[in-house]
N, C-alpha and C. Protein backbone atom coordinates (compact mmCIF):
# COMPACT_ATOMS: atom_id res chain seq x y z
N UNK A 1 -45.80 -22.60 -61.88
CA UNK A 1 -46.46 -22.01 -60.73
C UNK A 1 -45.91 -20.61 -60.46
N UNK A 2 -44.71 -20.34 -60.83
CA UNK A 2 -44.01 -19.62 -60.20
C UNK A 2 -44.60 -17.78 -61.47
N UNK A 3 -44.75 -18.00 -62.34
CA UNK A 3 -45.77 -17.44 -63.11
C UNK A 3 -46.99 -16.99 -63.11
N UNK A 4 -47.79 -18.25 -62.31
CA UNK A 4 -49.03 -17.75 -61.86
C UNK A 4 -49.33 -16.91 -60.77
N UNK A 5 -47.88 -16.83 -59.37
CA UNK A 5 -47.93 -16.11 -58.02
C UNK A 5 -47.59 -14.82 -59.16
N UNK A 6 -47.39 -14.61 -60.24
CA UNK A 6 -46.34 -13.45 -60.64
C UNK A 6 -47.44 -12.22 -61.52
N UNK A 7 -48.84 -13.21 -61.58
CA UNK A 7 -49.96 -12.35 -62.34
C UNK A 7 -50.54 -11.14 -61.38
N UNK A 8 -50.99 -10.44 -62.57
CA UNK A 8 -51.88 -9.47 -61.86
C UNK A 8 -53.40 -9.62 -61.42
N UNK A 9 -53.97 -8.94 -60.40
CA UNK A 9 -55.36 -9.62 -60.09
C UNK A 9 -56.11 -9.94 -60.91
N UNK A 10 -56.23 -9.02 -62.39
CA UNK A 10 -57.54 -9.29 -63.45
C UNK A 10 -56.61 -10.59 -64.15
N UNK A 11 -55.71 -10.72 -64.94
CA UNK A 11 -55.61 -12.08 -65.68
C UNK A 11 -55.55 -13.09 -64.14
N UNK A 12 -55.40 -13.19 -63.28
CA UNK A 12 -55.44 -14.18 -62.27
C UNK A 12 -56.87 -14.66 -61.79
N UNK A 13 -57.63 -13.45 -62.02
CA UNK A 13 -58.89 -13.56 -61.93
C UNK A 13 -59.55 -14.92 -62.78
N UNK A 14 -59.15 -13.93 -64.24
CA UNK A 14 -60.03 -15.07 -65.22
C UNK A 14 -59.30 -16.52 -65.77
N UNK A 15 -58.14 -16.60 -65.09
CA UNK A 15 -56.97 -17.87 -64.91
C UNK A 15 -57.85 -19.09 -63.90
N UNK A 16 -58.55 -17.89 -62.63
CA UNK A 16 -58.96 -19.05 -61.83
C UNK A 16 -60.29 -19.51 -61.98
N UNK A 17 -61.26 -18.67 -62.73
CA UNK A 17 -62.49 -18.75 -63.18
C UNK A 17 -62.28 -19.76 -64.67
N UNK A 18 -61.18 -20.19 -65.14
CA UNK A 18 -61.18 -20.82 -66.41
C UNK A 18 -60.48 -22.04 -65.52
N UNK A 19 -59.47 -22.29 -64.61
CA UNK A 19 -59.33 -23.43 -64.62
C UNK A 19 -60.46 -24.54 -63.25
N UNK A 20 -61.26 -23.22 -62.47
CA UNK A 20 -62.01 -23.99 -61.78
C UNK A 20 -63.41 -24.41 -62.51
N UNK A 21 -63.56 -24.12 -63.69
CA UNK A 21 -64.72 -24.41 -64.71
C UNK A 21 -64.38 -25.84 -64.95
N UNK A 22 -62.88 -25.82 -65.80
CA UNK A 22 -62.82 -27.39 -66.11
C UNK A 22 -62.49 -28.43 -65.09
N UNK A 23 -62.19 -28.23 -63.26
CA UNK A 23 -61.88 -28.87 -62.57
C UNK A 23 -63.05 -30.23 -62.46
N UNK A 24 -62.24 -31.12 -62.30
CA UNK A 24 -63.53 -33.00 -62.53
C UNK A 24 -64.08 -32.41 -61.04
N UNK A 25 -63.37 -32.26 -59.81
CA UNK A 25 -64.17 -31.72 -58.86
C UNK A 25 -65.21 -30.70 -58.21
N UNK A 26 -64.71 -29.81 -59.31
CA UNK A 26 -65.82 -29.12 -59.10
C UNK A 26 -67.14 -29.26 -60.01
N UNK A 27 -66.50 -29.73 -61.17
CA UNK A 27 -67.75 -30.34 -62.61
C UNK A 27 -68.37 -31.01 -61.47
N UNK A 28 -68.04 -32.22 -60.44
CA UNK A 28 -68.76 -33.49 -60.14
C UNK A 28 -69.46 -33.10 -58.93
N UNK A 29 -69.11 -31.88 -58.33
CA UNK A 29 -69.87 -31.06 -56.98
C UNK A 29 -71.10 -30.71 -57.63
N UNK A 30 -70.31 -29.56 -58.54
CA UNK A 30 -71.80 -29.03 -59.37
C UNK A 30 -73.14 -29.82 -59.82
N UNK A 31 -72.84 -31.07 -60.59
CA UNK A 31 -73.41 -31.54 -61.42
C UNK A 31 -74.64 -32.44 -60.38
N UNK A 32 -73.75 -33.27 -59.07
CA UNK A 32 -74.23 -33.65 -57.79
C UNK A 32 -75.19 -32.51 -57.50
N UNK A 33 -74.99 -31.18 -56.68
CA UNK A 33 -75.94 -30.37 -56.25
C UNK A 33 -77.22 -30.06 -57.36
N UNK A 34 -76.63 -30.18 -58.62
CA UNK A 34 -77.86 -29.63 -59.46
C UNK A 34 -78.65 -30.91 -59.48
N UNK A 35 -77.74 -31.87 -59.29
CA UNK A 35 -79.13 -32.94 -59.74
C UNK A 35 -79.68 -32.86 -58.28
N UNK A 36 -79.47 -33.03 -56.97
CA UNK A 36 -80.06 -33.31 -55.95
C UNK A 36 -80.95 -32.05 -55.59
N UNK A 37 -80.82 -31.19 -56.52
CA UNK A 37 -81.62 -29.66 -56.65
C UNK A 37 -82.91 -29.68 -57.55
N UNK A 38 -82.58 -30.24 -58.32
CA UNK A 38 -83.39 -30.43 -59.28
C UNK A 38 -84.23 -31.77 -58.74
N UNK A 39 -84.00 -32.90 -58.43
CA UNK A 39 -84.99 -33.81 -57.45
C UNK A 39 -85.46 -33.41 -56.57
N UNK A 40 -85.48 -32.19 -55.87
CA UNK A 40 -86.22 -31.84 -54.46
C UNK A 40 -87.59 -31.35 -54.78
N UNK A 41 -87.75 -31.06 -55.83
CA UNK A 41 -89.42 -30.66 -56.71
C UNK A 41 -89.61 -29.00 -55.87
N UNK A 42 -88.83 -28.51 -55.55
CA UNK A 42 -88.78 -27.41 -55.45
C UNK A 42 -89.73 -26.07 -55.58
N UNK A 43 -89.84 -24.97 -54.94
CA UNK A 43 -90.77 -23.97 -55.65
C UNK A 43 -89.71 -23.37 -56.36
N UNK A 44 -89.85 -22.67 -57.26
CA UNK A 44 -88.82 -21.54 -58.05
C UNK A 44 -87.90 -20.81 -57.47
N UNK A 45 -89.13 -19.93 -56.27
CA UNK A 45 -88.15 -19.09 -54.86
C UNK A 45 -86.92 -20.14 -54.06
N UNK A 46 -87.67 -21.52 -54.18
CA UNK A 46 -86.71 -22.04 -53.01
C UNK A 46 -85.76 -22.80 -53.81
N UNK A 47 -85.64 -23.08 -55.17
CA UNK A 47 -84.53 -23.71 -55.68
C UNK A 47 -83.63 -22.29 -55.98
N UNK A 48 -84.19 -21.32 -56.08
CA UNK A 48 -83.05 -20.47 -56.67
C UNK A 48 -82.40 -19.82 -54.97
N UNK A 49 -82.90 -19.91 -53.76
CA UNK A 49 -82.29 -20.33 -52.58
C UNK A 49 -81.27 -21.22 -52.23
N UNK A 50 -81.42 -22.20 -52.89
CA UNK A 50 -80.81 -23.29 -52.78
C UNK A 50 -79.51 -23.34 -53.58
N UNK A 51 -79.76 -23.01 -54.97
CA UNK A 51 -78.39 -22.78 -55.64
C UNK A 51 -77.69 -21.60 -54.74
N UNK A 52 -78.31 -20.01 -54.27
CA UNK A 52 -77.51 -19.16 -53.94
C UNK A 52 -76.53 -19.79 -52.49
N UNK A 53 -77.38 -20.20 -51.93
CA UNK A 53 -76.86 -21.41 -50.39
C UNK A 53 -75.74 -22.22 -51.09
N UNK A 54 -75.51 -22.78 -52.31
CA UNK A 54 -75.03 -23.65 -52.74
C UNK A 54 -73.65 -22.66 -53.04
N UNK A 55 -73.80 -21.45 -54.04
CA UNK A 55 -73.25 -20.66 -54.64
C UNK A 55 -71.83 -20.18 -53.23
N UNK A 56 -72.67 -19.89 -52.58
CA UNK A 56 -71.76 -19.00 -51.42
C UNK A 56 -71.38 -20.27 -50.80
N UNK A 57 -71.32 -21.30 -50.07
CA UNK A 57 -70.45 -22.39 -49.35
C UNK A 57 -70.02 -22.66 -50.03
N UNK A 58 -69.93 -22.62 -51.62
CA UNK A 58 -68.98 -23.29 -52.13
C UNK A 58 -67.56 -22.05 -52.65
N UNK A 59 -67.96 -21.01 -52.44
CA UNK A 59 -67.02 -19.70 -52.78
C UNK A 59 -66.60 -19.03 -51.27
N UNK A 60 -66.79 -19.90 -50.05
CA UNK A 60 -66.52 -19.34 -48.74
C UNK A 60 -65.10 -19.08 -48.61
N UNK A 61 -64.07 -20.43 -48.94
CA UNK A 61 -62.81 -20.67 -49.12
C UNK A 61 -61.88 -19.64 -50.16
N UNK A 62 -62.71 -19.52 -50.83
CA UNK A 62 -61.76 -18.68 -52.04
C UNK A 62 -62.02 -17.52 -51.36
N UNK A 63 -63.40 -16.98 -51.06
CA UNK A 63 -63.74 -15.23 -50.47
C UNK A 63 -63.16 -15.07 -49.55
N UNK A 64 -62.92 -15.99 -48.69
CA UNK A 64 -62.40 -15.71 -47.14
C UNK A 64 -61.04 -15.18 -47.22
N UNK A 65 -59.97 -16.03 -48.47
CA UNK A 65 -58.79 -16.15 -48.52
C UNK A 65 -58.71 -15.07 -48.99
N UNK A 66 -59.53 -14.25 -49.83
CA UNK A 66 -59.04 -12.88 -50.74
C UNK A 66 -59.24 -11.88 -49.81
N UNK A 67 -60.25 -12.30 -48.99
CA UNK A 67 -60.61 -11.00 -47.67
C UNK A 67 -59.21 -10.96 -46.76
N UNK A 68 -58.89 -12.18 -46.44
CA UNK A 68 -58.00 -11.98 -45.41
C UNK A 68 -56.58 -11.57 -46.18
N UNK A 69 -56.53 -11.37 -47.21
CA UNK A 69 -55.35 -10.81 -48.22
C UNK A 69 -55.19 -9.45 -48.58
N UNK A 70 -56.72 -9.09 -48.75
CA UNK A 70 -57.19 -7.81 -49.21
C UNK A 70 -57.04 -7.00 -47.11
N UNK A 71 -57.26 -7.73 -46.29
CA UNK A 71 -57.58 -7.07 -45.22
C UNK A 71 -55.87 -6.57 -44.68
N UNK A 72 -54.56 -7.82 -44.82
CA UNK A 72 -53.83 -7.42 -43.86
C UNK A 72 -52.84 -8.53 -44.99
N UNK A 73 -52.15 -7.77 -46.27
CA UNK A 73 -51.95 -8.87 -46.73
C UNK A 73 -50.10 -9.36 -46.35
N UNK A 74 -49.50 -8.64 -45.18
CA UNK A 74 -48.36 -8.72 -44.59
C UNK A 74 -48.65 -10.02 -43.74
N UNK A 75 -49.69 -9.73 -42.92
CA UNK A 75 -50.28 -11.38 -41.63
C UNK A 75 -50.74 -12.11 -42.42
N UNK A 76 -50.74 -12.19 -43.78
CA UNK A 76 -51.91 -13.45 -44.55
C UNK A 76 -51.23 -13.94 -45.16
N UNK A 77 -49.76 -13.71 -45.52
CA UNK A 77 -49.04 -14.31 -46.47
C UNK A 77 -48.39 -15.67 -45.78
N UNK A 78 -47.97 -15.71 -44.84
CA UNK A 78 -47.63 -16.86 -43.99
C UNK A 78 -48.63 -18.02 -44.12
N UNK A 79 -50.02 -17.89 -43.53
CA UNK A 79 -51.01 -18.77 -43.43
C UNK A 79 -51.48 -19.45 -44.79
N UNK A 80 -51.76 -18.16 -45.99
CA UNK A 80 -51.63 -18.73 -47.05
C UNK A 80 -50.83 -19.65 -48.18
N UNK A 81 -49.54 -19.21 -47.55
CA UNK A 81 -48.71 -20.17 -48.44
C UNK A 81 -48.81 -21.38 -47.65
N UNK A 82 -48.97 -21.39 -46.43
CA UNK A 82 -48.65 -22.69 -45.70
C UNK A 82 -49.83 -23.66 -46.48
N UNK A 83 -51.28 -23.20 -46.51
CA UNK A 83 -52.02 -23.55 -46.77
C UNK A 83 -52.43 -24.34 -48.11
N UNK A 84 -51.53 -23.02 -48.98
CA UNK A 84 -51.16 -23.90 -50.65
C UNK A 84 -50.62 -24.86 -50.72
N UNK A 85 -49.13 -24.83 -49.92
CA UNK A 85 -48.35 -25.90 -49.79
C UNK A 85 -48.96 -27.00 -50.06
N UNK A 86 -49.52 -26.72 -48.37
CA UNK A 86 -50.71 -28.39 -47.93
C UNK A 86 -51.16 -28.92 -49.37
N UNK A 87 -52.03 -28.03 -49.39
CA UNK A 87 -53.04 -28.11 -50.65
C UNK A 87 -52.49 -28.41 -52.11
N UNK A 88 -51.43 -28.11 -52.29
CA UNK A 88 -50.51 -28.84 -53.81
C UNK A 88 -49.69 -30.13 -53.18
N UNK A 89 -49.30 -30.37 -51.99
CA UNK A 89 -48.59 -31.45 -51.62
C UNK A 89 -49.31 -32.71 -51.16
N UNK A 90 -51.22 -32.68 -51.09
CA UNK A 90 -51.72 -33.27 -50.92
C UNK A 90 -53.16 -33.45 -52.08
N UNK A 91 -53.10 -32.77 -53.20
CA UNK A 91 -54.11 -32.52 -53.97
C UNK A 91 -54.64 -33.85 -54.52
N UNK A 92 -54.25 -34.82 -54.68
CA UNK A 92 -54.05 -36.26 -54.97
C UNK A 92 -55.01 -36.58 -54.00
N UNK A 93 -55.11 -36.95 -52.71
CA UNK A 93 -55.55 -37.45 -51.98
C UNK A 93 -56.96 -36.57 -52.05
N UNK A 94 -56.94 -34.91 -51.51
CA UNK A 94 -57.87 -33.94 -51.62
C UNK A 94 -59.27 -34.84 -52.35
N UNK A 95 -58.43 -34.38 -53.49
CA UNK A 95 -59.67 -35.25 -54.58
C UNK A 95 -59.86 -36.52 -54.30
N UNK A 96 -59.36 -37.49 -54.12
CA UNK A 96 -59.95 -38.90 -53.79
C UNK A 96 -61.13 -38.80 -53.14
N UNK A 97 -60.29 -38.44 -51.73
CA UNK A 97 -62.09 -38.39 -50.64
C UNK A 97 -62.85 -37.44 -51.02
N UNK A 98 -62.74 -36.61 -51.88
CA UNK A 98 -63.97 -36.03 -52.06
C UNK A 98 -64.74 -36.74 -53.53
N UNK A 99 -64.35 -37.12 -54.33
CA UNK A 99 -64.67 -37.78 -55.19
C UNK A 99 -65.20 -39.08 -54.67
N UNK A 100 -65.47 -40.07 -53.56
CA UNK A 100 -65.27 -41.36 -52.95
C UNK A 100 -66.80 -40.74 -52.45
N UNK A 101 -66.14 -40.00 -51.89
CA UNK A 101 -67.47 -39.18 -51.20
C UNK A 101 -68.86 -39.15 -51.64
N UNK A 102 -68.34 -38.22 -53.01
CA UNK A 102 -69.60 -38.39 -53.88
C UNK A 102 -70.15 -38.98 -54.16
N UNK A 103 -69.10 -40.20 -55.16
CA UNK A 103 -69.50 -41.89 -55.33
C UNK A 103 -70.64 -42.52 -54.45
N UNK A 104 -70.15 -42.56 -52.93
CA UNK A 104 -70.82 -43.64 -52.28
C UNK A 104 -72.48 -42.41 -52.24
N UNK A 105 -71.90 -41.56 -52.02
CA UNK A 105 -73.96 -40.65 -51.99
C UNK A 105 -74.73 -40.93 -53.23
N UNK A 106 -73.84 -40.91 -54.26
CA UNK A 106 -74.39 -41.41 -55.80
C UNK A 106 -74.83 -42.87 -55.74
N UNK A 107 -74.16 -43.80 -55.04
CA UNK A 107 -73.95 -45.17 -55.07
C UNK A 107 -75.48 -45.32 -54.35
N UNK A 108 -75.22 -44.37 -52.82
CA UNK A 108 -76.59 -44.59 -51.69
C UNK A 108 -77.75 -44.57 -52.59
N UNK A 109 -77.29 -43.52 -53.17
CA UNK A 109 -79.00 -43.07 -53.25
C UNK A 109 -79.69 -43.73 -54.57
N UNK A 110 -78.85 -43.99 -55.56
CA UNK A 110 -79.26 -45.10 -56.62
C UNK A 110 -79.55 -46.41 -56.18
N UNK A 111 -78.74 -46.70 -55.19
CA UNK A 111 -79.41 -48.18 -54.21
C UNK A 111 -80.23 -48.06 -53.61
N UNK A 112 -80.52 -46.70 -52.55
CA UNK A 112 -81.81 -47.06 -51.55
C UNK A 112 -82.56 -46.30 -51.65
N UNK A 113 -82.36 -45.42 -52.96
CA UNK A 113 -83.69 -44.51 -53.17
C UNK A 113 -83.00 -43.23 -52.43
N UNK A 114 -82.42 -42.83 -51.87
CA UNK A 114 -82.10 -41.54 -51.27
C UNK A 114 -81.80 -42.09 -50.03
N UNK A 115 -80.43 -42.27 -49.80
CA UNK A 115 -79.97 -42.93 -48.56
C UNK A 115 -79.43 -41.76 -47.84
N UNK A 116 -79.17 -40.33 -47.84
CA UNK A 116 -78.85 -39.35 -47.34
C UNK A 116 -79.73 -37.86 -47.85
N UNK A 117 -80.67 -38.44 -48.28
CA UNK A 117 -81.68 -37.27 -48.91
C UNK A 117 -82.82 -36.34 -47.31
């Protein structure tokens, strides 16, 4: 870890763009929105709405954190590490409920036809 705080923005860049590609959580977000994207029978305009809607809530967390780094990065360093902390001392769990999550919407909607659609 102590390597990765130690990179520069461009290899950190494509460090986090290569390991959030192979993340099971984000594969299983993605793969969820595209299919429930792809079942909505969509017009062209409004699915490619839908991914950009999709695109940005799911990059809010990462943009926010680089803004508030890039804005004042003396006041951001506190909040952020606290935040990593959390976030490596609980990543285990993180993923459960969100993975559980998915499951049971996968589970719903293969049982009742679209139980949250």
């Amino acid at each position: 870890m102590a390597t990765v705080d130690s990179l520069a923005p461009a290899p950190a860049a494509l460090l986090g763009v290569a390991l959030s590609a192979v993340n099971p959580k984000n594969l299983a977000l993605t793969v969820t929105a595209a299919a429930s994207i792809a079942e909505a029978g969509m017009s062209g305009a409004d699915t490619f709405i839908a991914v950009a809607v999709f695109a940005i809530v799911g990059s809010i967390t990462v943009a926010g954190s680089v803004l508030l780094f890039l804005a004042d990065a003396e006041r951001a360093a506190r909040p952020l590490q606290a935040t990593k902390r959390f976030m490596t001392d609980n990543n285990a769990v993180i993923m459960t409920v969100i993975l559980l999550l998915l499951g049971v919407k996968l589970l719903g909607n293969g049982l009742g036809g679209g139980l949250w659609d």
